[in-house]
Protein backbone atom coordinates (compact mmCIF):
# COMPACT_ATOMS: atom_id res chain seq x y z
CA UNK A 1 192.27 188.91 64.11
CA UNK A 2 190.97 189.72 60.77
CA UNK A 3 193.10 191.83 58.56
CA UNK A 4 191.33 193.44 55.15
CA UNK A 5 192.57 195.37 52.75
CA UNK A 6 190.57 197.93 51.00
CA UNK A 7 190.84 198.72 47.48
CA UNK A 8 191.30 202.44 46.79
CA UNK A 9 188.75 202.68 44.25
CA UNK A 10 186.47 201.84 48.13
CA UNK A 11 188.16 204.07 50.12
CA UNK A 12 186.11 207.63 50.05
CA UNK A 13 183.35 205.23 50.89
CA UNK A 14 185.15 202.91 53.51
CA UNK A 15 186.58 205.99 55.63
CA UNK A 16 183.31 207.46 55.26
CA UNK A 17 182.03 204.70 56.86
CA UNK A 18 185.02 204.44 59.37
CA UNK A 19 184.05 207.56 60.33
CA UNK A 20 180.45 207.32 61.45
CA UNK A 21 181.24 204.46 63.33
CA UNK A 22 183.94 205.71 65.29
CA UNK A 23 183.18 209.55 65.72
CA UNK A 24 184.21 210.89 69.17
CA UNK A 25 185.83 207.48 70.32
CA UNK A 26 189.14 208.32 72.12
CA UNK A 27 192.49 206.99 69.45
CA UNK A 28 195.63 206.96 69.51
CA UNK A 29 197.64 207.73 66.22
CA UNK A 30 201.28 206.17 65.83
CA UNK A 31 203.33 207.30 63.13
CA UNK A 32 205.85 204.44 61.53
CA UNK A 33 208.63 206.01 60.37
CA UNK A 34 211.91 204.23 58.28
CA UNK A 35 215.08 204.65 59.61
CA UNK A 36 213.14 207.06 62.52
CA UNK A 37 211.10 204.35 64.49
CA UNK A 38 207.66 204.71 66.02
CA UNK A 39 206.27 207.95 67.53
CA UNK A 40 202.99 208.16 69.30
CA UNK A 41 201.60 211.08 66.97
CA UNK A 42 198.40 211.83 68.86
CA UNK A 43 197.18 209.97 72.28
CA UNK A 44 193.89 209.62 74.15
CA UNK A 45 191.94 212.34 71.51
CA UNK A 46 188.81 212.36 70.35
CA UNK A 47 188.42 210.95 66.85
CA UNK A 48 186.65 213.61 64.62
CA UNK A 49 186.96 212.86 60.91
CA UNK A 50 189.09 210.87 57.74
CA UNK A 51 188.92 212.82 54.65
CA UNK A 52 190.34 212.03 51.31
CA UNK A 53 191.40 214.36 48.16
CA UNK A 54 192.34 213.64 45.30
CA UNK A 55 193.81 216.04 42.36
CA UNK A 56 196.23 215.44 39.26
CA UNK A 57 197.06 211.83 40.27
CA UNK A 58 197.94 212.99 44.31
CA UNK A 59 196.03 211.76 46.57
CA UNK A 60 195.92 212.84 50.46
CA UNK A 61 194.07 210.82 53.38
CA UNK A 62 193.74 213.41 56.41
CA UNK A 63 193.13 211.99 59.81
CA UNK A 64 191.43 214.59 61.97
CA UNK A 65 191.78 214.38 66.06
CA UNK A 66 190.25 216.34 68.83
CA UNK A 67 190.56 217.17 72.79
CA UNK A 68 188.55 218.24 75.45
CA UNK A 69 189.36 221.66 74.59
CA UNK A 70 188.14 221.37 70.87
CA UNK A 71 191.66 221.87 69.83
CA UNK A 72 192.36 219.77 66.74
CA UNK A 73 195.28 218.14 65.24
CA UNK A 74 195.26 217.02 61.56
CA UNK A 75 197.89 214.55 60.30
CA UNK A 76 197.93 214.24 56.77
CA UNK A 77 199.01 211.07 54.38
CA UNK A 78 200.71 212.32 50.96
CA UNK A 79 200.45 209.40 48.67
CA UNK A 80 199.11 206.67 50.81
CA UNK A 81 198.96 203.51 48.70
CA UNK A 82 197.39 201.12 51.05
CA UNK A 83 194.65 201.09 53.33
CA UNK A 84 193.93 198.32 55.65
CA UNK A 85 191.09 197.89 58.82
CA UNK A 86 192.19 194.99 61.34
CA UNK A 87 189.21 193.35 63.61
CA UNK A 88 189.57 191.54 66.65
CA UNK A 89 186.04 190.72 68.00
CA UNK A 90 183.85 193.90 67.91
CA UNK A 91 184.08 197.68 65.90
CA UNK A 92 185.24 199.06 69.26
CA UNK A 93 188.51 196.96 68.71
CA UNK A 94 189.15 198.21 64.93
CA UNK A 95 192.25 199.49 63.67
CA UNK A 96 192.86 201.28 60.73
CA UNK A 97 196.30 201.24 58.75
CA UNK A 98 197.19 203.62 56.09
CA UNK A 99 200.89 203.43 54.41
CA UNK A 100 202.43 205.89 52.03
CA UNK A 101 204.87 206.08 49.46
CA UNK A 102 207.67 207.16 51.34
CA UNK A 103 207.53 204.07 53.59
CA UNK A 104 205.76 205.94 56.30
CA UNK A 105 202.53 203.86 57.91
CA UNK A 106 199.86 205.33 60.50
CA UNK A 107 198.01 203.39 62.63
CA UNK A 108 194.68 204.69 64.42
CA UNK A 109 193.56 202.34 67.01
């Protein structure tokens, strides 16, 4: 498994990227909580879209998920301070990692 980190000044660019290559794929989103464990945030939903704001020194990384039903959920990242894209053999097995400053990490496989 490869493991890379990507430098925020990259990652507009990188989720940009991340985006086009996995639009409509079915993810899962997990949600790593301190002190509250793991919760499966979003399962078996169409990926749609990754976009990133930035204002005043705050900086938000939205993950966007669809269904069948074009009903969308949209988990948002306040602060996230790292963002990381794990490989195994192919794009189809990529995972994307995005931690915050409250301790919180998602994971979008």
């Amino acid at each position: 498994m490869t493991i890379r980190e990507i430098p925020p000044e990259q990652w507009s660019a990188f989720l940009g990227d991340f985006r086009q290559r996995h639009a409509g794929w079915t993810a899962t989103l997990e949600l790593h909580q301190p002190g509250f464990g793991t919760l499966v945030w979003a399962d078996n939903r169409s990926f749609q879209d990754l976009l990133t704001e930035s204002a005043q020194r705050h900086r938000t990384i939205s993950v966007v998920l669809g269904s069948l039903t074009n009903f969308h959920l949209t988990h948002v990242v306040d602060d996230p301070t790292h963002v990381r894209v794990s490989q195994v053999e192919s794009v189809a097995d990529e995972e994307l990692e995005i931690d915050a400053a409250d301790g919180s990490l998602i994971v979008i496989n």
